[in-house]
Protein backbone atom coordinates (compact mmCIF):
# COMPACT_ATOMS: atom_id res chain seq x y z
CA UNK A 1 -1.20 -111.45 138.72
CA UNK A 2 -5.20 -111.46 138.14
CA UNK A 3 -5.17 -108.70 141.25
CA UNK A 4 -2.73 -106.57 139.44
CA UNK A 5 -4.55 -106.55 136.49
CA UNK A 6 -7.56 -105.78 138.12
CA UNK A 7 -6.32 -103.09 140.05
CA UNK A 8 -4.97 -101.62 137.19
CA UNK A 9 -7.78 -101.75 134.69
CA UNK A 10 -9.40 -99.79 137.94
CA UNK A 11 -6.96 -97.32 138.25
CA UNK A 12 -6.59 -96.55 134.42
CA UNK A 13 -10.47 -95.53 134.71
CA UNK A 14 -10.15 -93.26 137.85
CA UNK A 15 -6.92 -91.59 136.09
CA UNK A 16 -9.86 -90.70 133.16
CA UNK A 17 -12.26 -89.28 136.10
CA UNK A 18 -9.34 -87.36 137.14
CA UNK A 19 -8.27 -86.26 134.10
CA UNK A 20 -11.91 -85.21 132.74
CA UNK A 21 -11.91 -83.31 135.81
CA UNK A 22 -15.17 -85.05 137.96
CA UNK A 23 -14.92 -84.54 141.50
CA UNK A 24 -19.15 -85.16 141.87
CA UNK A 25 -20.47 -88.54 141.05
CA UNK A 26 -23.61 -87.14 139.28
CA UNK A 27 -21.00 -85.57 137.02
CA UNK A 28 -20.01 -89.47 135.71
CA UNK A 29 -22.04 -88.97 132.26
CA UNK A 30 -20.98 -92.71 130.44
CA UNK A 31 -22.54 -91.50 127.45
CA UNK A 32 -20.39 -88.30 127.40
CA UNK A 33 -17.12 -90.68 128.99
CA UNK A 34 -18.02 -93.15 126.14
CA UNK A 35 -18.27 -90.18 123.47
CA UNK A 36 -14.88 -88.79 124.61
CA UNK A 37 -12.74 -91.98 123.94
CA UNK A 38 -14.32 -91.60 120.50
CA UNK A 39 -17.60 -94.21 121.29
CA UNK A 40 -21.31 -93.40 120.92
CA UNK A 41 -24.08 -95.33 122.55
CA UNK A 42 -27.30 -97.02 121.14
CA UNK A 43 -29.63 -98.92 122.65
CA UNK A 44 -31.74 -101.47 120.80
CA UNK A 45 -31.14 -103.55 118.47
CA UNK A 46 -29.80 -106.27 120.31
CA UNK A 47 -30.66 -109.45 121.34
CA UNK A 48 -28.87 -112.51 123.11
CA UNK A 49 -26.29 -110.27 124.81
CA UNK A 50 -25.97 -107.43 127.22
CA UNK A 51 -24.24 -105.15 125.28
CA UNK A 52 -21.68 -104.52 122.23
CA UNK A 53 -18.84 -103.14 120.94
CA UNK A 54 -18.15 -102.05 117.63
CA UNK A 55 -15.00 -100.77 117.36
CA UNK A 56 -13.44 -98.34 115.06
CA UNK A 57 -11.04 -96.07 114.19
CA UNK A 58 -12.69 -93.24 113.34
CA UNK A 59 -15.85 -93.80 115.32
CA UNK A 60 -16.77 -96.81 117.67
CA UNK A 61 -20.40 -97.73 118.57
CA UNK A 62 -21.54 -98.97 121.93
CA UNK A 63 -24.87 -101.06 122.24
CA UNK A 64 -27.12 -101.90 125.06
CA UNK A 65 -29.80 -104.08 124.98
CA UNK A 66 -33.31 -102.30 125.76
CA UNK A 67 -34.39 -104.73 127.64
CA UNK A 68 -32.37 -104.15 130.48
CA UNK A 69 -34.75 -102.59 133.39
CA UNK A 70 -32.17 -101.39 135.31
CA UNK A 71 -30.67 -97.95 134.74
CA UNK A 72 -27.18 -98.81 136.65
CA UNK A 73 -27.46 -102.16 135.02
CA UNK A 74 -27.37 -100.12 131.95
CA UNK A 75 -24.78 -97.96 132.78
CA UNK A 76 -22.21 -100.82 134.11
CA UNK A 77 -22.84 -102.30 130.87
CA UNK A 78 -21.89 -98.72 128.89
CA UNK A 79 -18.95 -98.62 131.60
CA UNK A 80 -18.19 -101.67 130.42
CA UNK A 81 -17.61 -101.81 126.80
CA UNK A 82 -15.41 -98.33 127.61
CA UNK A 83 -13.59 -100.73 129.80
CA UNK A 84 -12.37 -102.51 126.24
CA UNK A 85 -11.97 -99.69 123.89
CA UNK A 86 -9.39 -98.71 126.62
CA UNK A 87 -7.88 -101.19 128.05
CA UNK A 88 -7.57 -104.10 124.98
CA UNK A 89 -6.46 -102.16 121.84
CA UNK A 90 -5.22 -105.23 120.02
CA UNK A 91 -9.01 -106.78 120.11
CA UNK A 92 -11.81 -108.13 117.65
CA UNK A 93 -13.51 -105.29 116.32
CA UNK A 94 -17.14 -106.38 117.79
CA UNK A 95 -16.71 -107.36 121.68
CA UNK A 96 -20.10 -109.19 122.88
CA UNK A 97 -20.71 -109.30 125.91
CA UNK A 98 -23.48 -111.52 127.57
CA UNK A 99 -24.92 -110.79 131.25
CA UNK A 100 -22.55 -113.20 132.81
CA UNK A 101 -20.04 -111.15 131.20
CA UNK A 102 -20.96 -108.01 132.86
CA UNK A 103 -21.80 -109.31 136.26
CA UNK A 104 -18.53 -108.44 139.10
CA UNK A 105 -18.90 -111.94 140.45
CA UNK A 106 -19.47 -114.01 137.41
CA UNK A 107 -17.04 -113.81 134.60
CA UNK A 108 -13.79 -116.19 134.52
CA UNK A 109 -12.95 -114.43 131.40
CA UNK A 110 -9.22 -112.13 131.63
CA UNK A 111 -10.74 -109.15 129.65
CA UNK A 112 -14.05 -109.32 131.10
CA UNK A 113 -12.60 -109.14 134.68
CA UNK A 114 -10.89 -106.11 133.60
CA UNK A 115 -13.58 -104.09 131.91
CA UNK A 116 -15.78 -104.87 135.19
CA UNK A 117 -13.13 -103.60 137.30
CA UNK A 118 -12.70 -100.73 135.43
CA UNK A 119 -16.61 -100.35 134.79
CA UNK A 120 -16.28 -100.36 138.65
CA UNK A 121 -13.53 -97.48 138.98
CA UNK A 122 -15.23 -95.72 136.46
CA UNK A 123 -18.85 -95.45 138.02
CA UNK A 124 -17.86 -95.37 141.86
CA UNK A 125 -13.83 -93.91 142.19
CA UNK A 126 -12.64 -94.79 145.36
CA UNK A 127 -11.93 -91.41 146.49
CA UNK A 128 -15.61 -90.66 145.85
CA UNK A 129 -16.92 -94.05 147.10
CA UNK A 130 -14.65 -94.97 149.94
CA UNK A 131 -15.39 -91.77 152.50
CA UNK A 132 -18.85 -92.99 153.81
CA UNK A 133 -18.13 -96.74 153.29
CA UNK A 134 -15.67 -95.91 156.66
CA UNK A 135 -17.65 -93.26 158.56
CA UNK A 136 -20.59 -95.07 159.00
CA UNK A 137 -21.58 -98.89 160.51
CA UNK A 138 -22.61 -101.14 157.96
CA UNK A 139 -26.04 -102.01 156.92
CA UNK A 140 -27.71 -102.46 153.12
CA UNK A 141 -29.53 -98.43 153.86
CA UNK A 142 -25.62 -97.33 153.46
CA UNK A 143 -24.97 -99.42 150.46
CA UNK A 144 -29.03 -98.14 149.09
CA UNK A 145 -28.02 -94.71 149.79
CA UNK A 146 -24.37 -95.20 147.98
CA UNK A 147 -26.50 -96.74 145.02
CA UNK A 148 -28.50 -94.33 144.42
CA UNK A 149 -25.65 -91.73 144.67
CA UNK A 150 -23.59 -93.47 141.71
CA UNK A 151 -26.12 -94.75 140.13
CA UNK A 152 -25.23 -98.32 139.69
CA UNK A 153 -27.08 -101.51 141.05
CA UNK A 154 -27.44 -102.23 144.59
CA UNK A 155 -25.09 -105.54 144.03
CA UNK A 156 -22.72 -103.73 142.22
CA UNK A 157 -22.78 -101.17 145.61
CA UNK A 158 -22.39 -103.66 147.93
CA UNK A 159 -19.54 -105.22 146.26
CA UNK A 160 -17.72 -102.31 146.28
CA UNK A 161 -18.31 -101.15 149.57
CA UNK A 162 -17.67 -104.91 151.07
CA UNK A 163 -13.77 -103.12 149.42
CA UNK A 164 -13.83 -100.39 151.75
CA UNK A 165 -15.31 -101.75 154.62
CA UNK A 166 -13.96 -100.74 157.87
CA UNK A 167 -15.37 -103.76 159.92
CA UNK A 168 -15.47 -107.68 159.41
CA UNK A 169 -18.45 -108.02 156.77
CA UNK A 170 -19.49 -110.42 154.17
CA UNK A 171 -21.97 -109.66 151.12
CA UNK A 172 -24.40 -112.62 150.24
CA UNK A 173 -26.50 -113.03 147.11
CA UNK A 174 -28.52 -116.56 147.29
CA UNK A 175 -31.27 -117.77 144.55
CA UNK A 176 -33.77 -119.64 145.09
CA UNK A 177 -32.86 -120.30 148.68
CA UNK A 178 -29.27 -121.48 147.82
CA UNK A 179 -26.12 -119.36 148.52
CA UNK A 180 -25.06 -117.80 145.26
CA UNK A 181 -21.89 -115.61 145.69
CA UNK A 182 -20.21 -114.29 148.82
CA UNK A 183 -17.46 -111.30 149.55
CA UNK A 184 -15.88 -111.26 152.35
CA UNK A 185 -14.00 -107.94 153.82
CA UNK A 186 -10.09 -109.14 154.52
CA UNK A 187 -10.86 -109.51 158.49
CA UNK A 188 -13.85 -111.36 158.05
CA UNK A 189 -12.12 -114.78 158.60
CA UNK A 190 -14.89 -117.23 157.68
CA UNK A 191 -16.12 -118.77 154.49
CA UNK A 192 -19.69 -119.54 153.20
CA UNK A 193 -19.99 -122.73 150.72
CA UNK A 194 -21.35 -121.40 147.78
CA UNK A 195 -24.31 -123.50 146.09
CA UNK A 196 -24.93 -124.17 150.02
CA UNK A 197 -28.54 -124.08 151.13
CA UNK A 198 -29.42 -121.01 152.88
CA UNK A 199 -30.59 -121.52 156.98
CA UNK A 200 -33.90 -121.76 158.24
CA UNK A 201 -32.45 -119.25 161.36
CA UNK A 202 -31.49 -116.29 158.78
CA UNK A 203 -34.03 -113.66 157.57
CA UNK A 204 -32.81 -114.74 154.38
CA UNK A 205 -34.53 -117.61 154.49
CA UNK A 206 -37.83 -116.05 156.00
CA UNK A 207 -37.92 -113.45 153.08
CA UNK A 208 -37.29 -117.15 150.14
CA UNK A 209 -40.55 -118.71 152.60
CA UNK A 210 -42.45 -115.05 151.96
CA UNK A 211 -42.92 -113.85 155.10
CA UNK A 212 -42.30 -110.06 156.29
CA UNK A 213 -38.77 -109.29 158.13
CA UNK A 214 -37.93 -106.35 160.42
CA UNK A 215 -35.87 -103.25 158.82
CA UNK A 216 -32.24 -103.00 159.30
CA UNK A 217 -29.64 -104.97 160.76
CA UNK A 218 -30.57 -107.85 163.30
CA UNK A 219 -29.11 -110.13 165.33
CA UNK A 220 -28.76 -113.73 164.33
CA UNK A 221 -27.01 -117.29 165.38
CA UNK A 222 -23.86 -117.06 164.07
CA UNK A 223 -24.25 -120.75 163.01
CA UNK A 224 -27.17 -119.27 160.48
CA UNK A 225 -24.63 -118.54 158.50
CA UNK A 226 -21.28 -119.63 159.16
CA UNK A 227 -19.66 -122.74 160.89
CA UNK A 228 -16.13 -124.07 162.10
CA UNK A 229 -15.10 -125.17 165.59
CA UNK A 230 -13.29 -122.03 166.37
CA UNK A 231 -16.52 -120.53 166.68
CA UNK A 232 -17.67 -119.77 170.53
CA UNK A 233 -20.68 -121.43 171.00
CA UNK A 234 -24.16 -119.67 171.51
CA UNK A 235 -22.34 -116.63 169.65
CA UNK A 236 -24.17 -114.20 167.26
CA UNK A 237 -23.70 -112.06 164.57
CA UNK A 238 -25.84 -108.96 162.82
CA UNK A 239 -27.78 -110.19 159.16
CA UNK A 240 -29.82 -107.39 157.29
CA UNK A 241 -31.53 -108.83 154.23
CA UNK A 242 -33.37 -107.60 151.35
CA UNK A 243 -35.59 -108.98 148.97
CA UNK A 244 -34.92 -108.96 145.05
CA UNK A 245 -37.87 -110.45 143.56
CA UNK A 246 -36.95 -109.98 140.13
CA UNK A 247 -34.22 -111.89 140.23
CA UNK A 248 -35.66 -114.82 142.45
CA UNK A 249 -32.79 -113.78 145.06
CA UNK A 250 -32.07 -112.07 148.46
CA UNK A 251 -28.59 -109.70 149.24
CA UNK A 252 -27.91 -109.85 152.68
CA UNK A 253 -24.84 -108.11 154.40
CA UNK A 254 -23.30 -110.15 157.21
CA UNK A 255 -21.49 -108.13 160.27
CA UNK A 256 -19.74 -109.46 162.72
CA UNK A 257 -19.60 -106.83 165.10
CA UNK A 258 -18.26 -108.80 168.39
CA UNK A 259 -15.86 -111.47 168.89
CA UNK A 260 -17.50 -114.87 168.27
CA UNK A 261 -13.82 -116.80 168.10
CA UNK A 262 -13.59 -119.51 170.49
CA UNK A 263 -10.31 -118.73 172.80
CA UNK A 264 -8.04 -121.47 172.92
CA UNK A 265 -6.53 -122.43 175.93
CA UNK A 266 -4.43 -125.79 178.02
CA UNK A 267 -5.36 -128.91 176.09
CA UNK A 268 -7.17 -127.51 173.70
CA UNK A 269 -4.31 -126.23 172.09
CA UNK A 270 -2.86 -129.12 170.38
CA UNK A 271 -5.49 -130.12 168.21
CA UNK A 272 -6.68 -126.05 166.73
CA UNK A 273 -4.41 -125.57 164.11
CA UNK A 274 -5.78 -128.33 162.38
CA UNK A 275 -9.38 -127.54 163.57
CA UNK A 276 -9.01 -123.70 162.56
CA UNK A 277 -7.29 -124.82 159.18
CA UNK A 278 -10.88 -126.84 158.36
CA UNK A 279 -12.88 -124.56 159.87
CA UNK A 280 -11.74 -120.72 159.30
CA UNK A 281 -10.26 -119.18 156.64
CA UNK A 282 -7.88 -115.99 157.35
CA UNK A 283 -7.31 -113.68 154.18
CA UNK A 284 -4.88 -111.59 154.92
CA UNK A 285 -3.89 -109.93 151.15
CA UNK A 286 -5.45 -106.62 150.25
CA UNK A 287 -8.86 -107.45 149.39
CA UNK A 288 -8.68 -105.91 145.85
CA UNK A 289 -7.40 -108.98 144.97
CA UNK A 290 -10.43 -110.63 145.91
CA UNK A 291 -12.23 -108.55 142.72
């Protein structure tokens, strides 16, 4: 049921891009969206939260903190708090919202899973966002470039591309040299442990130990980041990393872009099941319901 919901918060916010007419993503103005379902936006004035809602029926304010750096940081939040006046009518009349709140990968909370997903359809529609997420190979310069297009956060890009993604690819976002929060495309058929410690054979971990990394997608030990005995031996897989020093952390997008499963054949074939059921994961449902 949580996927339906979510899929439906999203849709209800690309029915509004539709129906305000945007076809160009530098056309999504949240001020103007937020001014049109009857909201207008501060900023200031608050502290201990991410943003607010004050709703109303006459006139409803939205309010970001200032101290948010980020433009798309601020403009997921604004996306946001729309995401409430629409979708939750019978609501408090101030919604807070704290950081964890407004983060795709954090919040356990119903309503706050909704407004994210439709702070998500909002700022990057899929029929503006999905084209070049499946006409060109993956790498964190695609999901840069798709940031900077929409305007949102270079997490919140990659988490919606990892949605479209044509090929078997996992978004990573580790801390302080710990695994933080993965997203895996439907295909991808492995899991990471979260709150596991990231390997000394990734570029992730060179960039947590300081040191310089090549540009783009590189090759890797499979083991560097995944695990499981249906995994061929000596087998590799493509890693590009990138620093995010604010935030102690490191996004890396994961590609396996050759078959690294181990081929089961004669005796081995009595004990897999049980060895692939430890080891890999398959995820077969639509990945929207992974959001």
């Amino acid at each position: 049921m949580e996927s339906v919901r979510k899929a439906m918060a999203e849709q209800r916010a690309e029915d509004l891009i539709l129906a305000l007419g945007i076809t160009d993503p530098n056309d999504i103005d949240v001020e103007d969206i937020a001014m049109n379902q009857g909201a207008l936006v501060l900023e200031g004035g608050l502290t201990g939260a991410e943003a607010r809602l004050t709703a109303s029926p006459k006139l409803s304010f939205i309010r970001i903190n200032s101290g948010i750096r980020e433009v798309g940081r601020k403009r997921f939040g604004v996306a946001h708090e729309i995401g409430h006046l629409v979708l939750h009518k019978e609501r408090s009349p101030l919604e807070i919202c704290t950081h964890n709140d407004i983060v795709l990968f954090h919040s356990s909370n119903e309503k706050e899973i909704e407004a994210n997903s439709f702070a998500a359809g909002l700022l990057m529609p899929g029929r503006m966002f999905e084209p070049p997420c499946r006409s060109s190979s993956p790498s964190l310069d695609l999901v840069g470039q798709l940031a900077a297009k929409f305007q949102v956060t270079a997490t919140a890009s990659c988490t919606r591309y990892i949605e479209f993604c044509p090929h078997r690819c996992c978004m990573v976002i580790s801390t302080r040299g710990k695994i933080r929060y993965h997203r895996r495309t439907a295909d991808f058929g492995y899991f990471l442990q979260p709150s596991g410690d990231v390997r000394p054979m990734s570029y992730a971990s060179e960039l947590f130990a300081g040191e310089s990394i090549p540009s783009g997608m590189r090759s890797v030990p499979a083991e560097a980041w995944i695990e499981g005995t249906s995994i061929a031996s000596s087998k590799r897989i493509l890693e590009h990393s990138v620093s995010m020093p604010s935030y102690e952390s490191v996004l890396s997008l994961l590609w396996i872009d050759q078959d690294i499963d181990r081929k089961v054949t004669g005796e081995d074939e009595g004990d897999t099941e049980e060895e692939v059921s430890n080891a890999r994961w398959s995820w077969s449902r639509d990945r929207r319901e992974e959001r």
